[in-house]
Protein backbone atom coordinates (compact mmCIF):
# COMPACT_ATOMS: atom_id res chain seq x y z
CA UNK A 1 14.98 -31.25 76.31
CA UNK A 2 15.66 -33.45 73.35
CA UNK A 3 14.91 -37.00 72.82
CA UNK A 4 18.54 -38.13 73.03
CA UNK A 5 19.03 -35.90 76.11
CA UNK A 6 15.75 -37.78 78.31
CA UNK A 7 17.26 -41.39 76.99
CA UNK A 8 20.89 -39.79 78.34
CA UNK A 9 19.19 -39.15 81.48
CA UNK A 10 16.58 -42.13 82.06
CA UNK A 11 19.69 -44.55 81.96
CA UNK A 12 21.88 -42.06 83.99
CA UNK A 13 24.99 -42.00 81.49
CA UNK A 14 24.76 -38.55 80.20
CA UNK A 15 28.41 -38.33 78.87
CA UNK A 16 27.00 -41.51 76.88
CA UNK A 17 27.01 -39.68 73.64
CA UNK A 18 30.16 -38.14 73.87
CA UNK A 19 31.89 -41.54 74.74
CA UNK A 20 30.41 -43.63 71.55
CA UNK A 21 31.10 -40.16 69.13
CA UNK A 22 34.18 -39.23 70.55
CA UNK A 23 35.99 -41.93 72.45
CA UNK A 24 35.43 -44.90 70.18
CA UNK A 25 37.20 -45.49 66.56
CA UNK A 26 34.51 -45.53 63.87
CA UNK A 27 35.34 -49.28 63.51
CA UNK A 28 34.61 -49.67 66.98
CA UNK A 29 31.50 -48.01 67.20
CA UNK A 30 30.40 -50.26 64.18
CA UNK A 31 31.46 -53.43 66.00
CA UNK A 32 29.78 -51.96 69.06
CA UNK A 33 26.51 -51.07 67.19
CA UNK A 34 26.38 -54.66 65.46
CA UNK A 35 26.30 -56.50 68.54
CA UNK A 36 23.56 -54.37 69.99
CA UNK A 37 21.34 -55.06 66.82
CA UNK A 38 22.39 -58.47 66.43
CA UNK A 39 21.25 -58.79 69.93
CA UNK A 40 17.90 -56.96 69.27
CA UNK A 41 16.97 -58.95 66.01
CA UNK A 42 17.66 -62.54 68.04
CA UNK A 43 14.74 -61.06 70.47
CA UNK A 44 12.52 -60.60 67.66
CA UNK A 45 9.80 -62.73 67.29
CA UNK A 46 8.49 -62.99 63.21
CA UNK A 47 5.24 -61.80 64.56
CA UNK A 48 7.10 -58.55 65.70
CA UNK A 49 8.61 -58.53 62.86
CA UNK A 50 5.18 -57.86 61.11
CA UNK A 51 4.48 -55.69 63.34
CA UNK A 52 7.52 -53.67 62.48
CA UNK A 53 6.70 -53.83 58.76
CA UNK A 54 3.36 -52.51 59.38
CA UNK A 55 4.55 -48.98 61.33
CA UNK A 56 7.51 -48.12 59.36
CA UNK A 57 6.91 -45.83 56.61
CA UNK A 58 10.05 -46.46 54.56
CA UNK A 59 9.65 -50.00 54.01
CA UNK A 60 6.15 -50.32 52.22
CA UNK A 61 6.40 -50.81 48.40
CA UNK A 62 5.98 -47.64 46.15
CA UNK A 63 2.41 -47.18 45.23
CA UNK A 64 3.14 -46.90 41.02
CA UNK A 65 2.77 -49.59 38.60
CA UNK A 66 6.46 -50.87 38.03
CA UNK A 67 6.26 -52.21 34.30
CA UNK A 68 5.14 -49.08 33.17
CA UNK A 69 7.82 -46.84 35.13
CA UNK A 70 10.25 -49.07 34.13
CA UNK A 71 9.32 -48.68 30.61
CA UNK A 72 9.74 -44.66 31.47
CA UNK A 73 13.07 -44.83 32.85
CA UNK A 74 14.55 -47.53 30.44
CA UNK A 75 13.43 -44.88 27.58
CA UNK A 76 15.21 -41.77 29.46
CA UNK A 77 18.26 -43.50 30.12
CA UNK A 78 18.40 -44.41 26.57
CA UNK A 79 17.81 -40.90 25.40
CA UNK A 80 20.55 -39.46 28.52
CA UNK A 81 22.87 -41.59 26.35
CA UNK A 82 22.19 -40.15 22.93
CA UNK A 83 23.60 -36.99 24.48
CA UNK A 84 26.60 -38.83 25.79
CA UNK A 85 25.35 -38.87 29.53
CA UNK A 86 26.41 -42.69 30.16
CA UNK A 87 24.12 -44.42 31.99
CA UNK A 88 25.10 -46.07 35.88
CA UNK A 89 23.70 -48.16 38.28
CA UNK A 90 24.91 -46.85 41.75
CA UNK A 91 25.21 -48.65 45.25
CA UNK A 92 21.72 -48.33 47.10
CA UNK A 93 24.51 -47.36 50.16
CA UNK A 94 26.91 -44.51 50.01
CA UNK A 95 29.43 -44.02 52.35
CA UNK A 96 28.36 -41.95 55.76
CA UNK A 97 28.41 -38.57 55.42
CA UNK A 98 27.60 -38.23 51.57
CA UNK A 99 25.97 -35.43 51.25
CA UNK A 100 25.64 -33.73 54.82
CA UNK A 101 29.89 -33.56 54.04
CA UNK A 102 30.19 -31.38 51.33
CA UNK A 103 26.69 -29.82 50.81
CA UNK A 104 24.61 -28.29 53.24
CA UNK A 105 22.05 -31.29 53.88
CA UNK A 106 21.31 -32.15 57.18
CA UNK A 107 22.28 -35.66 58.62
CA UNK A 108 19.19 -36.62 60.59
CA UNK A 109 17.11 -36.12 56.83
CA UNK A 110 19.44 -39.35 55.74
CA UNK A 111 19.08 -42.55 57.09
CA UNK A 112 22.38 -43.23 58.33
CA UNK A 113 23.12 -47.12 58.29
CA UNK A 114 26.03 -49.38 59.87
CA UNK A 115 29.45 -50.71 57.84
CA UNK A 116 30.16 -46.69 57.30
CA UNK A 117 27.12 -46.18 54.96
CA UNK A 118 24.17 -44.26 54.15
CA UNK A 119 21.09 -45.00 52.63
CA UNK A 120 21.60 -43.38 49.35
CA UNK A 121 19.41 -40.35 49.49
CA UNK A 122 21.00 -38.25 46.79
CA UNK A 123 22.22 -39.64 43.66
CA UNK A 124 24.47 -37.03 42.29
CA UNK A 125 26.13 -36.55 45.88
CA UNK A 126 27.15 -40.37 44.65
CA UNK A 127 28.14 -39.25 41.20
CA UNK A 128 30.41 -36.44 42.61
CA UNK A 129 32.17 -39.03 44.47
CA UNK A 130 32.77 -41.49 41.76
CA UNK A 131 34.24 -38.88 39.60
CA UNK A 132 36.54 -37.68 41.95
CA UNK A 133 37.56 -41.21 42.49
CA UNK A 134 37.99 -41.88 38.58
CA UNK A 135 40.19 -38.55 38.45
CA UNK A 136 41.87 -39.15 41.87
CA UNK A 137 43.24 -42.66 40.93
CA UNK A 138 44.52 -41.62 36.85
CA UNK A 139 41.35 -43.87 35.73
CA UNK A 140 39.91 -41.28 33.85
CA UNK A 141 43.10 -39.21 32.05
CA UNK A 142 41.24 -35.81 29.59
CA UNK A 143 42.65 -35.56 26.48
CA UNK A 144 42.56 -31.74 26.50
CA UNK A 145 41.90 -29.32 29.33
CA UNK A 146 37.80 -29.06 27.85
CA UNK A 147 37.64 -32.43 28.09
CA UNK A 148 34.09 -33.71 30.70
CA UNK A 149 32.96 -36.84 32.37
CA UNK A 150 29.30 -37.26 32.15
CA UNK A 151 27.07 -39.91 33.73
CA UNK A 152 23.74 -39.82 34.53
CA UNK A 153 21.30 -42.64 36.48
CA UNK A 154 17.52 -43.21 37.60
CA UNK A 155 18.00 -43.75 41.50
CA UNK A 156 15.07 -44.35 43.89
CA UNK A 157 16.19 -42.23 46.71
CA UNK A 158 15.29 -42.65 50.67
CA UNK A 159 14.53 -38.84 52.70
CA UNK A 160 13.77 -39.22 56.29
CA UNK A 161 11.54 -35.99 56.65
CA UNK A 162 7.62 -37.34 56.16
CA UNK A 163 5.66 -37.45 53.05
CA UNK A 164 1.95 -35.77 53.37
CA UNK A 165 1.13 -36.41 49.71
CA UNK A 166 -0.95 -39.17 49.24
CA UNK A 167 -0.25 -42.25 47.58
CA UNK A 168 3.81 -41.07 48.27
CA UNK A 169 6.26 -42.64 50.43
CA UNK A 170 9.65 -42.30 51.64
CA UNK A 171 11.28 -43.47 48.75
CA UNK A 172 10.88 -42.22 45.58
CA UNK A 173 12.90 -42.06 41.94
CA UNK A 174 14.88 -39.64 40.66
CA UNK A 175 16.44 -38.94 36.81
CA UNK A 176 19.93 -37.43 37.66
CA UNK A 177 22.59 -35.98 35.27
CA UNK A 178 26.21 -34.51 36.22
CA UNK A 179 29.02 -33.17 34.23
CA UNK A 180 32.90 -32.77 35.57
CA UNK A 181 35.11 -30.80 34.06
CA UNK A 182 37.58 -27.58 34.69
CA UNK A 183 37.69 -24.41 34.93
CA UNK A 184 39.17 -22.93 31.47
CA UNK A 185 38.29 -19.22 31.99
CA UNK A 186 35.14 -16.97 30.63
CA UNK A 187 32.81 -19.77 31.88
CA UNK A 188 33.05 -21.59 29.66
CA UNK A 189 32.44 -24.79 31.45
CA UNK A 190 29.47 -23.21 32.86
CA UNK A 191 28.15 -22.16 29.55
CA UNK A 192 28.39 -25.55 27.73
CA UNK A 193 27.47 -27.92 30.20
CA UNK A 194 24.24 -25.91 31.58
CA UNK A 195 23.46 -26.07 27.58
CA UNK A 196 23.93 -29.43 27.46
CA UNK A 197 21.81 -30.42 30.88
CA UNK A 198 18.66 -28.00 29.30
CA UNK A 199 19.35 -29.87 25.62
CA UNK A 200 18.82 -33.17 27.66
CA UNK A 201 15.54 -31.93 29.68
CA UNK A 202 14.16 -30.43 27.07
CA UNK A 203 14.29 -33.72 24.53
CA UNK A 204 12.45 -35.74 27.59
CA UNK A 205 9.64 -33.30 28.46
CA UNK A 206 8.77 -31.15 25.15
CA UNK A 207 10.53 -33.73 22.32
CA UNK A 208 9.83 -37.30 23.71
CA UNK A 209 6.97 -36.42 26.94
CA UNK A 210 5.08 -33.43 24.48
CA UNK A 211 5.03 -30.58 27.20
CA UNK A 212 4.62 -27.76 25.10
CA UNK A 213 4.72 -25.64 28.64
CA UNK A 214 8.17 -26.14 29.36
CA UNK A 215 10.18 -23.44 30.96
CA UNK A 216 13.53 -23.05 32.79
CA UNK A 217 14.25 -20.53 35.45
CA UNK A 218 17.67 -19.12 35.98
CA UNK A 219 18.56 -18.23 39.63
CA UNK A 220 21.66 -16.16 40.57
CA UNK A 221 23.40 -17.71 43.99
CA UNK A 222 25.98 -15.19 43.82
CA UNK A 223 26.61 -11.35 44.11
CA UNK A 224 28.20 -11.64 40.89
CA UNK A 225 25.62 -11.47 38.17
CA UNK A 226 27.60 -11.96 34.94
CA UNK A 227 27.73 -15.66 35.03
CA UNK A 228 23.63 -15.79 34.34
CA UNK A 229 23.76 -13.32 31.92
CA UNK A 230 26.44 -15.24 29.69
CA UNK A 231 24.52 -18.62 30.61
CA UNK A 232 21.34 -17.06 29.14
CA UNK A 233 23.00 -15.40 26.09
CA UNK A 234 24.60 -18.57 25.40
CA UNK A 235 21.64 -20.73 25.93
CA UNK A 236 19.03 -18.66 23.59
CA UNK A 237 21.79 -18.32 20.84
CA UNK A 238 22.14 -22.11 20.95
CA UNK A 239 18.13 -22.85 21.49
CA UNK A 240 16.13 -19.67 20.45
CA UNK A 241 13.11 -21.66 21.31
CA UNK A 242 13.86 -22.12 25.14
CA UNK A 243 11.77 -20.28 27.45
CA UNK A 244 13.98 -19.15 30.15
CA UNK A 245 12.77 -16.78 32.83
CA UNK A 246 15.64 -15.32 35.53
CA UNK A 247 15.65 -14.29 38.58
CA UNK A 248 18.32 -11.73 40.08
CA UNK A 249 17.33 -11.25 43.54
CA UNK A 250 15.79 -14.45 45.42
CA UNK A 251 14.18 -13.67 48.33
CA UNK A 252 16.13 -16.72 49.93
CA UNK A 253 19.76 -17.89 50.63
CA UNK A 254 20.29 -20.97 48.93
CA UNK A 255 24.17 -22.06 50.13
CA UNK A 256 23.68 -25.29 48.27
CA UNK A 257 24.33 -24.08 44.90
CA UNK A 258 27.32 -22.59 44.00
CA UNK A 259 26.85 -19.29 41.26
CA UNK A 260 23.94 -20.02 39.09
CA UNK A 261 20.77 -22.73 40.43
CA UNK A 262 18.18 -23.42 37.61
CA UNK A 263 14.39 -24.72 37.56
CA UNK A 264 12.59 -26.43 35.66
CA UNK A 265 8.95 -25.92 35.25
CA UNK A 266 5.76 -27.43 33.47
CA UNK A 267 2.21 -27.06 33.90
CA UNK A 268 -0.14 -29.86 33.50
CA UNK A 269 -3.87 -29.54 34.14
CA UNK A 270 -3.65 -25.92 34.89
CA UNK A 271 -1.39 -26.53 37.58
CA UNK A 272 2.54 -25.60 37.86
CA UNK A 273 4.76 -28.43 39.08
CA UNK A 274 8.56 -28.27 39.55
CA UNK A 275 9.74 -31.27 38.24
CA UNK A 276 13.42 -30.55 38.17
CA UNK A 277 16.03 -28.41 39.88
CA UNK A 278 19.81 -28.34 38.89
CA UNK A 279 23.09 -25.57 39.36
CA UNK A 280 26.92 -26.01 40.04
CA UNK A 281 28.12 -27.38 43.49
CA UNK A 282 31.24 -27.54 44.52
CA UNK A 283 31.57 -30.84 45.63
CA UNK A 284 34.40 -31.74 43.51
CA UNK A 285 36.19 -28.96 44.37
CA UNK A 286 36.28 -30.25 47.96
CA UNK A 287 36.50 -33.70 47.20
CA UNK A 288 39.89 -33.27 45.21
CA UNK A 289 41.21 -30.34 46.79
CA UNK A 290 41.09 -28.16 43.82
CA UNK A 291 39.09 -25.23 42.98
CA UNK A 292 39.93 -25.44 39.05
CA UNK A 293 37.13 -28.40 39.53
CA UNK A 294 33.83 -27.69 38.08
CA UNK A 295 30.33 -29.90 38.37
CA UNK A 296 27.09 -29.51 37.51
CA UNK A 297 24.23 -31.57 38.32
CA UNK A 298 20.71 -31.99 37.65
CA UNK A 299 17.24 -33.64 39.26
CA UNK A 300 14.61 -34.86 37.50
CA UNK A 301 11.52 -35.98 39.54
CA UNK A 302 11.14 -39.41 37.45
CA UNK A 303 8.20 -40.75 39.54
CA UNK A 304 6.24 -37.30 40.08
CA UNK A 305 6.77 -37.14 36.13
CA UNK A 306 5.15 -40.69 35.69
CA UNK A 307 2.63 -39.95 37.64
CA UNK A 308 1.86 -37.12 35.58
CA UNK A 309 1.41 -38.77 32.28
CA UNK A 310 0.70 -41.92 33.33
């Protein structure tokens, strides 16, 4: 028996959960949700309060010294914009539903908030939706069909599944770059913009960070193999000095990415770390209705990086 499903029967309402989901606008169930916590915060007493503080685990400050990662990030942002990534500040809130909607995350690994919102807990989830918004209203209008929005961000990000690691909490920042564009035949969408994303990575790591270890792992997510192979012959006739391992047959299903997924991977002190993951989604595609839509995004782990140099 679940937790919801003893609370259901302790108060004797068991068609409880059904009635709030179900029965009630999601307006309503806001309003209804409000009062509750306005009620239970005009119980509190400040000492509670502390209290509170002290237990939860995604309130406590992040255990990094926040000059110098600033310093990091301001420096990567600037560099995402030499290769026409513009830089955003995003909402720490996106709107309910974000990225369990049109990816394959799990709701309960969010921390779902009132007004309609979510705890932003995946930047580029945030980026698909402002592009789709920019192209939905005529804000953003290509010049030709090759035309690509590109943004990228540093986000701290909130997960609700617990952190082991020491000296890690719930919260924790992330690099993030996307590119939008369409679908103009022989991948060539695909081809450019993965170019572009490893171009970007590689310049923060090996150029500006001095990883001389630097690698990149292709992954194919689909039973057709031809889109890594051009990806790879494009990328080593661009950048002959990439390493770039692939991998044909993963011994997992990944229905997250959408084709091709890619790694990226450094060693520091004799140990491997994975410090960033990318692919195409199709997030965009479902967002606007349209599978001519293409996106691509990527993860950097910002903090795990500072951490590493620091």
């Amino acid at each position: 028996m679940t937790i919801v499903e003893k609370i259901l029967n302790r108060i004797n309402r068991p068609d409880l959960l059904q009635v709030l989901s179900d029965e009630l606008t999601p307006s309503e169930l806001n309003s209804l949700l409000l009062e509750v916590f306005n009620r239970q915060t005009g119980r509190l007493a400040p000492a509670e309060l502390l209290q509170h503080y002290q237990k939860n685990r995604f309130v406590k400050p992040a255990d990094t010294n926040f000059l110098a990662l600033r310093g990091l990030e301001t420096k990567l942002l600037q560099l995402f914009e030499t290769f026409q990534f513009k830089a955003i500040e995003l909402s720490p809130v996106a709107p309910l539903g974000s990225c369990s909607v049109v990816a394959t995350a799990d709701q309960q690994k969010i921390l779902s908030a009132l007004r309609g919102t979510e705890v932003l807990a995946d930047a580029t989830n945030a980026l698909a939706l402002h592009v789709s918004d920019l192209k939905k209203s005529g804000q953003w209008k290509p010049v030709s069909p090759t035309d690509q929005l590109r943004f990228s961000t540093i986000q701290r990000h909130v997960r609700t599944p617990k952190v082991a690691v020491a000296g890690h909490t719930q919260h924790f920042k992330i690099g993030c770059l996307v590119s939008s564009g369409r679908d103009t035949g022989s991948f060539q969408f695909e081809r450019e913009s993965l170019a572009e994303h490893l171009a970007v990575v590689t310049a923060v790591l090996r150029d500006a960070l001095r990883m001389d270890t630097l690698r990149f792992k292709l992954i194919q997510r689909s039973e057709d193999g031809r889109l890594l192979e051009q990806a790879k012959d494009h990328l080593l006739q661009r950048r002959p000095d990439l390493v770039i391992e692939t991998e044909t047959a993963p011994n997992h299903e990944n229905h997250y990415y959408k084709g091709l997924q890619y790694k990226v991977l450094i060693t520091v002190g004799g140990q491997d770390y994975e410090i960033g993951d990318g692919g195409f989604v199709d997030w965009t595609q479902q967002l606007l209705q349209n599978k001519k839509e293409r996106f691509l995004i990527t993860g950097l782990g910002v903090e795990l990086l500072f951490r590493l140099v620091s």
